[in-house]
C-alpha atoms as a PDB file:
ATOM      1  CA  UNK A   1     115.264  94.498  79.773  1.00  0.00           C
ATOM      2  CA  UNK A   2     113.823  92.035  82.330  1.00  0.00           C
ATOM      3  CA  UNK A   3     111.626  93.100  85.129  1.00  0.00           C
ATOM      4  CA  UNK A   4     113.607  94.686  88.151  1.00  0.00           C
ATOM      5  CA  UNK A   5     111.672  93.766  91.425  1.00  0.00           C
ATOM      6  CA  UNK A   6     112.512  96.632  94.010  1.00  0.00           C
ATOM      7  CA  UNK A   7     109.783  95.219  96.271  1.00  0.00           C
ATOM      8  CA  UNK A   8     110.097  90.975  95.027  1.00  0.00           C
ATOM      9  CA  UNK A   9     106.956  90.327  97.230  1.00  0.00           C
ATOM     10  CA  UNK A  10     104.744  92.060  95.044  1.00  0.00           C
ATOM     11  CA  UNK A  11     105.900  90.319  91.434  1.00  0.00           C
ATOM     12  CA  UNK A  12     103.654  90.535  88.393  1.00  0.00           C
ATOM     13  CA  UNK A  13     102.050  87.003  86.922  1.00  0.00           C
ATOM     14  CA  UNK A  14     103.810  88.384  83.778  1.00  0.00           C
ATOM     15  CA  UNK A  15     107.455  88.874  85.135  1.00  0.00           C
ATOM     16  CA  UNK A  16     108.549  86.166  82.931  1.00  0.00           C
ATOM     17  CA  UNK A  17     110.649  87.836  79.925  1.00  0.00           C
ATOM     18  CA  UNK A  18     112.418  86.476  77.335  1.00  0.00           C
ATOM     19  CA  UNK A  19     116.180  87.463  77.483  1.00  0.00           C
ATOM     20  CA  UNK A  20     118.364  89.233  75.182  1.00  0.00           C
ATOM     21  CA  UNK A  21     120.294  87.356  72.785  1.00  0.00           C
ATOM     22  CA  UNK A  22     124.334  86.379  72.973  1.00  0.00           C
ATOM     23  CA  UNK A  23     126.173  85.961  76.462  1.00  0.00           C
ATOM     24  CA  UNK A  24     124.455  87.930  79.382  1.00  0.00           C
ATOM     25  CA  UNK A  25     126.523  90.400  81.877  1.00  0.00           C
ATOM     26  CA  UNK A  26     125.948  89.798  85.197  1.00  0.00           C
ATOM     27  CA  UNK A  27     126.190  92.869  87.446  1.00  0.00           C
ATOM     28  CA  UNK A  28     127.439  92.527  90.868  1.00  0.00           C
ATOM     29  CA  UNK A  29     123.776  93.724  92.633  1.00  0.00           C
ATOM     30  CA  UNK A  30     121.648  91.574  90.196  1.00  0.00           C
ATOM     31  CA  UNK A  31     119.924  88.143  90.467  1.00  0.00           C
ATOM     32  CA  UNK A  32     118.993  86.576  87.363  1.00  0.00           C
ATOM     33  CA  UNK A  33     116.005  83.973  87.587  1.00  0.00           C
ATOM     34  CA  UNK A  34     114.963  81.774  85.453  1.00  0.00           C
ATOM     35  CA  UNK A  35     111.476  79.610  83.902  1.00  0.00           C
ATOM     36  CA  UNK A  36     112.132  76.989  82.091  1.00  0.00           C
ATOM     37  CA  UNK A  37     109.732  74.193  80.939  1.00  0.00           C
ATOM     38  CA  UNK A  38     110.703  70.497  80.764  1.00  0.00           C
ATOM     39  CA  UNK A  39     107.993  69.591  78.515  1.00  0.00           C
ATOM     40  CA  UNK A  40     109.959  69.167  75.627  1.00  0.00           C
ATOM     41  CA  UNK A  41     109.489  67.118  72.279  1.00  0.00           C
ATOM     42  CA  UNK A  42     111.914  64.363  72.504  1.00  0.00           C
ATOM     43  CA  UNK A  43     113.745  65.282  69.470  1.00  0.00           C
ATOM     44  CA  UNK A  44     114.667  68.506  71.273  1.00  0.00           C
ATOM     45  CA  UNK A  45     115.554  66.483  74.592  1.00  0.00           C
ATOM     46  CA  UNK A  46     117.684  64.209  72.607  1.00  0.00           C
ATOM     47  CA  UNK A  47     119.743  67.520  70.718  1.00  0.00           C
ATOM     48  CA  UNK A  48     119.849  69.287  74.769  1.00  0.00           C
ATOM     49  CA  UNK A  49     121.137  65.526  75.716  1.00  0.00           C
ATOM     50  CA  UNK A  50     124.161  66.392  73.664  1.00  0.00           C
ATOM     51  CA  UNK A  51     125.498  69.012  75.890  1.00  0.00           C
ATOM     52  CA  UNK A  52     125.331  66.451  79.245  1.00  0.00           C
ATOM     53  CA  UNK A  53     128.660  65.275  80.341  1.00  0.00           C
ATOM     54  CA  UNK A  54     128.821  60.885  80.587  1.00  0.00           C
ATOM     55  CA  UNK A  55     128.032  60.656  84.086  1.00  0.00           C
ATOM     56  CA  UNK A  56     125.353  62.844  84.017  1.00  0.00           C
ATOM     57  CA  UNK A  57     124.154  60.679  81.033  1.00  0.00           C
ATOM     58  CA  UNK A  58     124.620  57.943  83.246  1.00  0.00           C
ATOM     59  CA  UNK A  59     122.623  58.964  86.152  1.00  0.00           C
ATOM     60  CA  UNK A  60     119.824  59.728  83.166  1.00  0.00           C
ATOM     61  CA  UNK A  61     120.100  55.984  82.828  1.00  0.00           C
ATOM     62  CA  UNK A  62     119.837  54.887  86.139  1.00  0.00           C
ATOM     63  CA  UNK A  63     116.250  56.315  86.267  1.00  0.00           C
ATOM     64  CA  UNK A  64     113.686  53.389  85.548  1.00  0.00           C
ATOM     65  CA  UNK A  65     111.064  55.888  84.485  1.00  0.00           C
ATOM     66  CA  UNK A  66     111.147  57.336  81.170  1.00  0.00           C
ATOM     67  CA  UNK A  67     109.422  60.463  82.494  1.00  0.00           C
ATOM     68  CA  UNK A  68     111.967  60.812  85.289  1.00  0.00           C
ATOM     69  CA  UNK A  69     114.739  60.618  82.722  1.00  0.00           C
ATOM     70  CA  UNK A  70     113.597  62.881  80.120  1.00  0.00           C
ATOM     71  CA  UNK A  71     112.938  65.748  82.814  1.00  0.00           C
ATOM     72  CA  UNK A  72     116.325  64.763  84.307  1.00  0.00           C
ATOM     73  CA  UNK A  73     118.317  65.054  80.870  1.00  0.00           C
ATOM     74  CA  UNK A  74     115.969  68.465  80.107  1.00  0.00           C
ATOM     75  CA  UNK A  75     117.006  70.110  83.740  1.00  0.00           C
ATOM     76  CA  UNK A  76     120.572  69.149  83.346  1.00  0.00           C
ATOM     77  CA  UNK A  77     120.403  70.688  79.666  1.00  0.00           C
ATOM     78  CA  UNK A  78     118.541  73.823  80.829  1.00  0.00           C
ATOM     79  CA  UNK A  79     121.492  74.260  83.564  1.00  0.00           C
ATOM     80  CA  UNK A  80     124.173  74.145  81.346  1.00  0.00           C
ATOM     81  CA  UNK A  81     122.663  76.074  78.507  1.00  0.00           C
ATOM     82  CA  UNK A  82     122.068  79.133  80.996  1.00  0.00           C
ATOM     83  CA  UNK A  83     125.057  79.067  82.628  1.00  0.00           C
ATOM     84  CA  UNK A  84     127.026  78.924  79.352  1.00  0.00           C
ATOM     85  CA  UNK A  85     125.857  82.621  78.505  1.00  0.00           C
ATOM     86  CA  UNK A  86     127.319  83.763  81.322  1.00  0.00           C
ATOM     87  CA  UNK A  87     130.779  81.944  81.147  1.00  0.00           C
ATOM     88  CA  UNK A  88     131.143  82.513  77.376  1.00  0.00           C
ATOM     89  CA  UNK A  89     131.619  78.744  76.946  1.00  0.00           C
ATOM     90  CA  UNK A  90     129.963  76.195  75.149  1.00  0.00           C
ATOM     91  CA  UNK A  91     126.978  74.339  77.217  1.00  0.00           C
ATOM     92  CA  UNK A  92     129.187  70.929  76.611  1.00  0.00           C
ATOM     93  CA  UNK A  93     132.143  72.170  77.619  1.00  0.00           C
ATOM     94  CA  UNK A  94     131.272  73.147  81.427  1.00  0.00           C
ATOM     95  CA  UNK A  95     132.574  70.746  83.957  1.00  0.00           C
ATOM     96  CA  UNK A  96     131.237  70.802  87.884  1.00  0.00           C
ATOM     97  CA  UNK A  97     132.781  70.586  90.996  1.00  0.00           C
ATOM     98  CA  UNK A  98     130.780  69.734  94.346  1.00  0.00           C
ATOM     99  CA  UNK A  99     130.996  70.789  97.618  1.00  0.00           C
ATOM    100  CA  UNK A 100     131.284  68.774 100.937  1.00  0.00           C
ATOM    101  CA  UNK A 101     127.010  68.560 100.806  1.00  0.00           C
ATOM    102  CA  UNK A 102     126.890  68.710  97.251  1.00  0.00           C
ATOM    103  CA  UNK A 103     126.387  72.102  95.984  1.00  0.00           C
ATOM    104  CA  UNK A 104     127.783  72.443  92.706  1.00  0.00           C
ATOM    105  CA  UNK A 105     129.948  74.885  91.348  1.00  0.00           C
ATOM    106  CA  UNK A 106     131.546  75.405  87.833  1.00  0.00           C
ATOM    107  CA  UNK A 107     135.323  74.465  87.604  1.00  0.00           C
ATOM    108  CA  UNK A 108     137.963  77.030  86.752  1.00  0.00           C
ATOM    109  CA  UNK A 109     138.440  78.994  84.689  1.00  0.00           C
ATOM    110  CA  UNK A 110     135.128  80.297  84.560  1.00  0.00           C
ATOM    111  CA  UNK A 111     133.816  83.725  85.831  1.00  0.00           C
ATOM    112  CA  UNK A 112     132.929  83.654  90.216  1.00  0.00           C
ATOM    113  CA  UNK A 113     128.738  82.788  89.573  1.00  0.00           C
ATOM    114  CA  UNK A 114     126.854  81.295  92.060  1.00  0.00           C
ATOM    115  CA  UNK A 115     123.671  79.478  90.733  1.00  0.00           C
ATOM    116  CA  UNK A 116     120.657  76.913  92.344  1.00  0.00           C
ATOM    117  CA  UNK A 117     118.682  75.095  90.325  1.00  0.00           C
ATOM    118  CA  UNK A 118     115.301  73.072  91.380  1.00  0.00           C
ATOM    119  CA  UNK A 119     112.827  71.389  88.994  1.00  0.00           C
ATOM    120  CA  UNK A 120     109.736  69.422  89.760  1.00  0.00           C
ATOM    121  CA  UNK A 121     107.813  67.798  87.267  1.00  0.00           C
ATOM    122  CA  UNK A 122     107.521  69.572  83.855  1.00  0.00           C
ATOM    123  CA  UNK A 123     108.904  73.160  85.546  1.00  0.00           C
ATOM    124  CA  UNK A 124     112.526  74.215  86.553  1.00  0.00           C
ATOM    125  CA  UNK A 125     113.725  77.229  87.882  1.00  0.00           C
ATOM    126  CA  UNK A 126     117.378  78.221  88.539  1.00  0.00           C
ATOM    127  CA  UNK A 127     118.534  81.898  90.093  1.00  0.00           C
ATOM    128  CA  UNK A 128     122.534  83.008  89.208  1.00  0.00           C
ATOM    129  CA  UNK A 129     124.030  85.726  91.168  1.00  0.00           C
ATOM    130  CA  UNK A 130     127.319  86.898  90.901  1.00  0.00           C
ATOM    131  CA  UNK A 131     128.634  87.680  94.254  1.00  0.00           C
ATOM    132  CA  UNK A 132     125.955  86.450  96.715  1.00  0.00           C
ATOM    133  CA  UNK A 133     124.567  82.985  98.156  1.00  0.00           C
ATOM    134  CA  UNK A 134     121.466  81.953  96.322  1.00  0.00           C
ATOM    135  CA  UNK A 135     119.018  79.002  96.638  1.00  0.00           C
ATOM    136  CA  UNK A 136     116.122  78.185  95.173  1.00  0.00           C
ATOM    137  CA  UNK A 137     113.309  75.803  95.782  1.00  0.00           C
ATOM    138  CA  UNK A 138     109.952  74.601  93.560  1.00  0.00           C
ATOM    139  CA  UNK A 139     107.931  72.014  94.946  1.00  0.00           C
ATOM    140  CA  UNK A 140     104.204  71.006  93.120  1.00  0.00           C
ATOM    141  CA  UNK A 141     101.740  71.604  95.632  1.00  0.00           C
ATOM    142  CA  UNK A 142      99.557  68.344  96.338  1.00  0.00           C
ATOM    143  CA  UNK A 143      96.672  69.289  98.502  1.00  0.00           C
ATOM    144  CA  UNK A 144      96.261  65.910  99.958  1.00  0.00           C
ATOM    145  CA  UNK A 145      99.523  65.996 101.916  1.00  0.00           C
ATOM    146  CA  UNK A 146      99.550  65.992 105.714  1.00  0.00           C
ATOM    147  CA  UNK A 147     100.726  68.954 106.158  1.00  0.00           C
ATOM    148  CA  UNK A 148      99.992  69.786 109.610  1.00  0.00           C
ATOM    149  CA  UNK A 149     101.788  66.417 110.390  1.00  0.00           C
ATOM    150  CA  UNK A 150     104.696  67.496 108.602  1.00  0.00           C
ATOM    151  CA  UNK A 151     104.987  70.726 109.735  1.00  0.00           C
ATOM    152  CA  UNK A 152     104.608  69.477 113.304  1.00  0.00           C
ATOM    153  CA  UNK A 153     107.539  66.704 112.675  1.00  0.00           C
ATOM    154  CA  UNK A 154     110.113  69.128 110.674  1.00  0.00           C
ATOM    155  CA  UNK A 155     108.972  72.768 110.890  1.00  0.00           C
ATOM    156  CA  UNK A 156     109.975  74.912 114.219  1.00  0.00           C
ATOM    157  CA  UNK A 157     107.825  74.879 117.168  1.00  0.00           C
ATOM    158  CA  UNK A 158     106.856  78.928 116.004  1.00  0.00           C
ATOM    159  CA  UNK A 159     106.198  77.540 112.289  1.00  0.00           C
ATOM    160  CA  UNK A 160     103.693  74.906 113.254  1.00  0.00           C
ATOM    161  CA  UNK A 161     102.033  77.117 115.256  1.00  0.00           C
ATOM    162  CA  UNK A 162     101.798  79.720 112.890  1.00  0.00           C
ATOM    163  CA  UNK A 163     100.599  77.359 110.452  1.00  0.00           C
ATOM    164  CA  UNK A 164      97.916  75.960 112.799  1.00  0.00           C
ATOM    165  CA  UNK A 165      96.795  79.076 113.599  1.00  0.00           C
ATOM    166  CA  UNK A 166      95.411  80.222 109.945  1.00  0.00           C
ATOM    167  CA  UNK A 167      92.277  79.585 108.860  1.00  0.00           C
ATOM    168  CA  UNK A 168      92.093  75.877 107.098  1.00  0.00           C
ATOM    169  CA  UNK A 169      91.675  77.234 103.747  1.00  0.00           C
ATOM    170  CA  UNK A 170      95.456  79.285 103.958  1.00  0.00           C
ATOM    171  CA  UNK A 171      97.045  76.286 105.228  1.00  0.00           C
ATOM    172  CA  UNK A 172      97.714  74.760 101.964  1.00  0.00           C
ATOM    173  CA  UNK A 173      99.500  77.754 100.549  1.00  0.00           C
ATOM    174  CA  UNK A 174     101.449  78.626 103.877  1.00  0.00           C
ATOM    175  CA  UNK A 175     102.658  75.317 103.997  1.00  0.00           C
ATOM    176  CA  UNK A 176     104.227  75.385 100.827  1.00  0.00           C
ATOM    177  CA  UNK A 177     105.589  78.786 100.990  1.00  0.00           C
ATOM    178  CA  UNK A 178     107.096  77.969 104.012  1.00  0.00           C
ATOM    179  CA  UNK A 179     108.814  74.769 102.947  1.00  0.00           C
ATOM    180  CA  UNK A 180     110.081  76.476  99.677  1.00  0.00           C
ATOM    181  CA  UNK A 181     111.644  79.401 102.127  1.00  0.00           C
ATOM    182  CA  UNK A 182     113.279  76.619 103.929  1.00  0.00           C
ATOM    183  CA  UNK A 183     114.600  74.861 101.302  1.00  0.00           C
ATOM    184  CA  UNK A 184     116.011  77.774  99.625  1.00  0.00           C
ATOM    185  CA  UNK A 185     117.536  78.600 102.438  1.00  0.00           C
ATOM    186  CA  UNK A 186     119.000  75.363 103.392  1.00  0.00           C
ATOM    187  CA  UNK A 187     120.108  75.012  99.543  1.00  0.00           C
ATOM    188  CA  UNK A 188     121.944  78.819 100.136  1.00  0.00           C
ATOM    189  CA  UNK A 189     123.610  78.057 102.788  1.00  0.00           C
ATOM    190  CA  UNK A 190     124.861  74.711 101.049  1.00  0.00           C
ATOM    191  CA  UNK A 191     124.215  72.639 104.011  1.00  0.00           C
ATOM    192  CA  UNK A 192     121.365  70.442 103.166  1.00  0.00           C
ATOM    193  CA  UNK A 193     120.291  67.857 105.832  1.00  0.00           C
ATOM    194  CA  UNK A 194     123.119  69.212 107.995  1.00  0.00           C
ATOM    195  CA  UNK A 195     120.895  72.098 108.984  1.00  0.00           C
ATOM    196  CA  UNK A 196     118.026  70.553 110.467  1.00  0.00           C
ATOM    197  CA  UNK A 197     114.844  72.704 109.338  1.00  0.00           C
ATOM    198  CA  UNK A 198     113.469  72.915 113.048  1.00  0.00           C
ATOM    199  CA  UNK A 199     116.659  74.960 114.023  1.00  0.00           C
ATOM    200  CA  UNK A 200     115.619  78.247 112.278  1.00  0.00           C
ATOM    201  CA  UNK A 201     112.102  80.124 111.294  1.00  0.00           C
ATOM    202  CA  UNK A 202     110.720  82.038 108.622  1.00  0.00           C
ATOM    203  CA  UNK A 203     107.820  83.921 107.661  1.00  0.00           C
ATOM    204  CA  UNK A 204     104.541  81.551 107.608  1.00  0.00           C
ATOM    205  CA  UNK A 205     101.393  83.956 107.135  1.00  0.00           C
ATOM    206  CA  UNK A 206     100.653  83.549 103.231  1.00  0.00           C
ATOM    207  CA  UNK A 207      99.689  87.672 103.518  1.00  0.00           C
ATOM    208  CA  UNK A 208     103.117  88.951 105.137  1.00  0.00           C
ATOM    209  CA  UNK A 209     106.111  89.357 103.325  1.00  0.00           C
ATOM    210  CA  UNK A 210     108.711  86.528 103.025  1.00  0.00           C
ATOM    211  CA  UNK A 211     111.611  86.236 105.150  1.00  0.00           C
ATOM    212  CA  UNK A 212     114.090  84.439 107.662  1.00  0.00           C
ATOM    213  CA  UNK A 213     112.720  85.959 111.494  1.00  0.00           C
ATOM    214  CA  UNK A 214     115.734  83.430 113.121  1.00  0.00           C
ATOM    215  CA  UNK A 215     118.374  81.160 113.147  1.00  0.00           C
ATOM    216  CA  UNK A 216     119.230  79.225 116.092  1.00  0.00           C
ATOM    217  CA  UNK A 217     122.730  80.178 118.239  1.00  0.00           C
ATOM    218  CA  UNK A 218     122.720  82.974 115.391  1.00  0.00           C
ATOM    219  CA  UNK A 219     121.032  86.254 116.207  1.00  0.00           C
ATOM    220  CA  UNK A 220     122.497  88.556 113.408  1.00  0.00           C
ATOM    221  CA  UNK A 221     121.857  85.806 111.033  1.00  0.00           C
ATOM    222  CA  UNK A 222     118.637  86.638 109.975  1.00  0.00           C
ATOM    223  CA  UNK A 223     119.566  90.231 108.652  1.00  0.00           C
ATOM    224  CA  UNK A 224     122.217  89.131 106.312  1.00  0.00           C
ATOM    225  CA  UNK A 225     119.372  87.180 103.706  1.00  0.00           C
ATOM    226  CA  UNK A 226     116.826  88.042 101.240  1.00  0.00           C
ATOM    227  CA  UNK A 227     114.064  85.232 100.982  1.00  0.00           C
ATOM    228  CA  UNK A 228     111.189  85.877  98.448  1.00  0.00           C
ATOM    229  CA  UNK A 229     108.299  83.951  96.856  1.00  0.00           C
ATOM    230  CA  UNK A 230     108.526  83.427  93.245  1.00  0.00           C
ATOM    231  CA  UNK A 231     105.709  83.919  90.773  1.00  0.00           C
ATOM    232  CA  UNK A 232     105.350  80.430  89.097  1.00  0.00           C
ATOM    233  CA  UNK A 233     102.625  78.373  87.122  1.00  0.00           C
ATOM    234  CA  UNK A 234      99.364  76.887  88.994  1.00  0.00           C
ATOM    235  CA  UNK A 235      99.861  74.266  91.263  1.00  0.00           C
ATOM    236  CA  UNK A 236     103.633  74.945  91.984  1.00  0.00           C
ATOM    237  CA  UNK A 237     104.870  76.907  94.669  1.00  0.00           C
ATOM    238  CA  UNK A 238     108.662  78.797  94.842  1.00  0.00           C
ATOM    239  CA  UNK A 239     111.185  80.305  96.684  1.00  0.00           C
ATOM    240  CA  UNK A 240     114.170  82.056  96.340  1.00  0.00           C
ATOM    241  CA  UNK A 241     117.179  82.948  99.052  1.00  0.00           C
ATOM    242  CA  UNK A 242     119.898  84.905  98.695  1.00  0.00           C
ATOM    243  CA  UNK A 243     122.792  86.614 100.996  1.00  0.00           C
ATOM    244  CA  UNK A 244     123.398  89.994 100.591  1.00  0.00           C
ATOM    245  CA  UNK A 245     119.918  91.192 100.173  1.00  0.00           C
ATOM    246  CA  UNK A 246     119.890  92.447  96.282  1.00  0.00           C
ATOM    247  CA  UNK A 247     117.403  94.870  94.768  1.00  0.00           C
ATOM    248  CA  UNK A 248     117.549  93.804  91.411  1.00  0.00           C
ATOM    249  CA  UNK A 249     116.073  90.764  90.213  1.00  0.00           C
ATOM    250  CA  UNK A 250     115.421  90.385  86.675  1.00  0.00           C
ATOM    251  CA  UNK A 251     113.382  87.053  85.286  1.00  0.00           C
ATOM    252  CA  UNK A 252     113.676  85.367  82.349  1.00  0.00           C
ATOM    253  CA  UNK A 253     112.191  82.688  80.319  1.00  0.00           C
ATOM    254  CA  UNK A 254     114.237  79.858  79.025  1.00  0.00           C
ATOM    255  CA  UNK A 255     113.685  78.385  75.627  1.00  0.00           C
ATOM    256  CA  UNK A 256     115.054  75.457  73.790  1.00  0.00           C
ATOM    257  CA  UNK A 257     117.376  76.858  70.887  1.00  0.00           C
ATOM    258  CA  UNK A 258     120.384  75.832  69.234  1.00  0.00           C
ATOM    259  CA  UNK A 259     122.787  74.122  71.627  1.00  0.00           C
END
């Protein structure tokens, strides 16, 4: 079994499971998360390259930098190869449908999932739920970023505050688990850009639990999400939201296998 956070702001560094074999059941009160790496041998990217569809091979193309591609063509991959164990299909034979801001969906028939996937660099992560909103966000933390600028310019008037208020050697990791919360959030709700990220506020302080405090013009929205932290390699930071609130959250670690 994977591990069941009751309490996801408390997770172990060890969380990370690997799954059971065959097609996975989804329960209705679960999230499934999952690691993946994108540091593959390029024999194995070219076999997960397979299961792409030609205009996600295409976008693969566009990208000038082989590094870009290969993690592009090994996210893609690691998407459809999840989400095939829960759809009893093949990882080839999913098609996508998008939403007005670009959320993506599978295409009927296929069981009601919702999933998020984010990748930087040589990480991904992507969260599935079954009948709840979920987003997730991983960004690589780069110490040398302005981040009181940035938080200043996009964050709300409470969040920069908050942030400028810590100590300058919490700054770094509030920042980043406050951008991920956002993110997530924004990714959730499906609304991207559309949302601006000054008009609601979550949790900054890196020692208090996660979580939306307010949305703009929205008082009740707050109590209708989840948002945790996710326990992820060095140097990255995570977050994952999700409406209803679920209890149990079971991670998993992605391998490459046959496809």
């Amino acid at each position: 079994m994977g591990t069941v956070w009751v309490h996801p702001e408390s997770p172990s560094k060890t969380a990370w499971r690997l799954p059971p074999e065959g097609d996975l059941t989804l329960d209705s009160g679960a999230l499934h998360v999952w690691h993946a790496s994108l540091n593959l041998h390029p024999e194995q990217c070219a076999v997960l390259a397979q299961t792409l569809a030609p205009e996600e091979l295409e976008r693969a193309e566009r990208l000038r930098i082989p590094g870009k591609r290969h993690q592009f063509i090994a996210a893609r991959a690691v998407l459809r190869t999840i989400l095939a164990r829960y759809v009893g299909r093949a990882p080839n034979a999913l098609s996508f449908c998008y939403g007005p801001q670009g959320k993506p969906a599978i295409t009927a028939p296929a069981p009601p999932i919702q999933f998020n996937l984010s990748h930087a660099e040589d990480l991904a992560l992507c969260a599935v739920a079954r009948q709840a909103k979920v987003g997730i966000d991983l960004e690589r933390i780069d110490p040398q970023r302005p981040i009181l600028d940035i938080a200043r310019r996009f964050f709300s008037p409470n969040e920069a505050r908050d942030l400028e208020a810590l100590p300058e050697t919490q700054r770094v990791d509030a920042f980043y688990r406050c951008w991920t919360c956002k993110e997530a959030y924004l990714k959730a709700r499906g609304r991207g850009l559309h949302l601006p990220l000054d008009s609601f506020d979550v949790v900054v302080h890196p020692d208090r639990a996660a979580g939306l405090k307010a949305v703009a013009k929205n008082p009740a929205e707050a109590e209708k999400w989840a948002i945790s932290t996710l326990p992820v390699d060095p140097g990255y930071a995570a977050a994952c939201a999700l409406s209803p609130p679920l209890k149990d959250w079971r991670f998993w670690k992605w391998t490459p296998g046959p496809t």
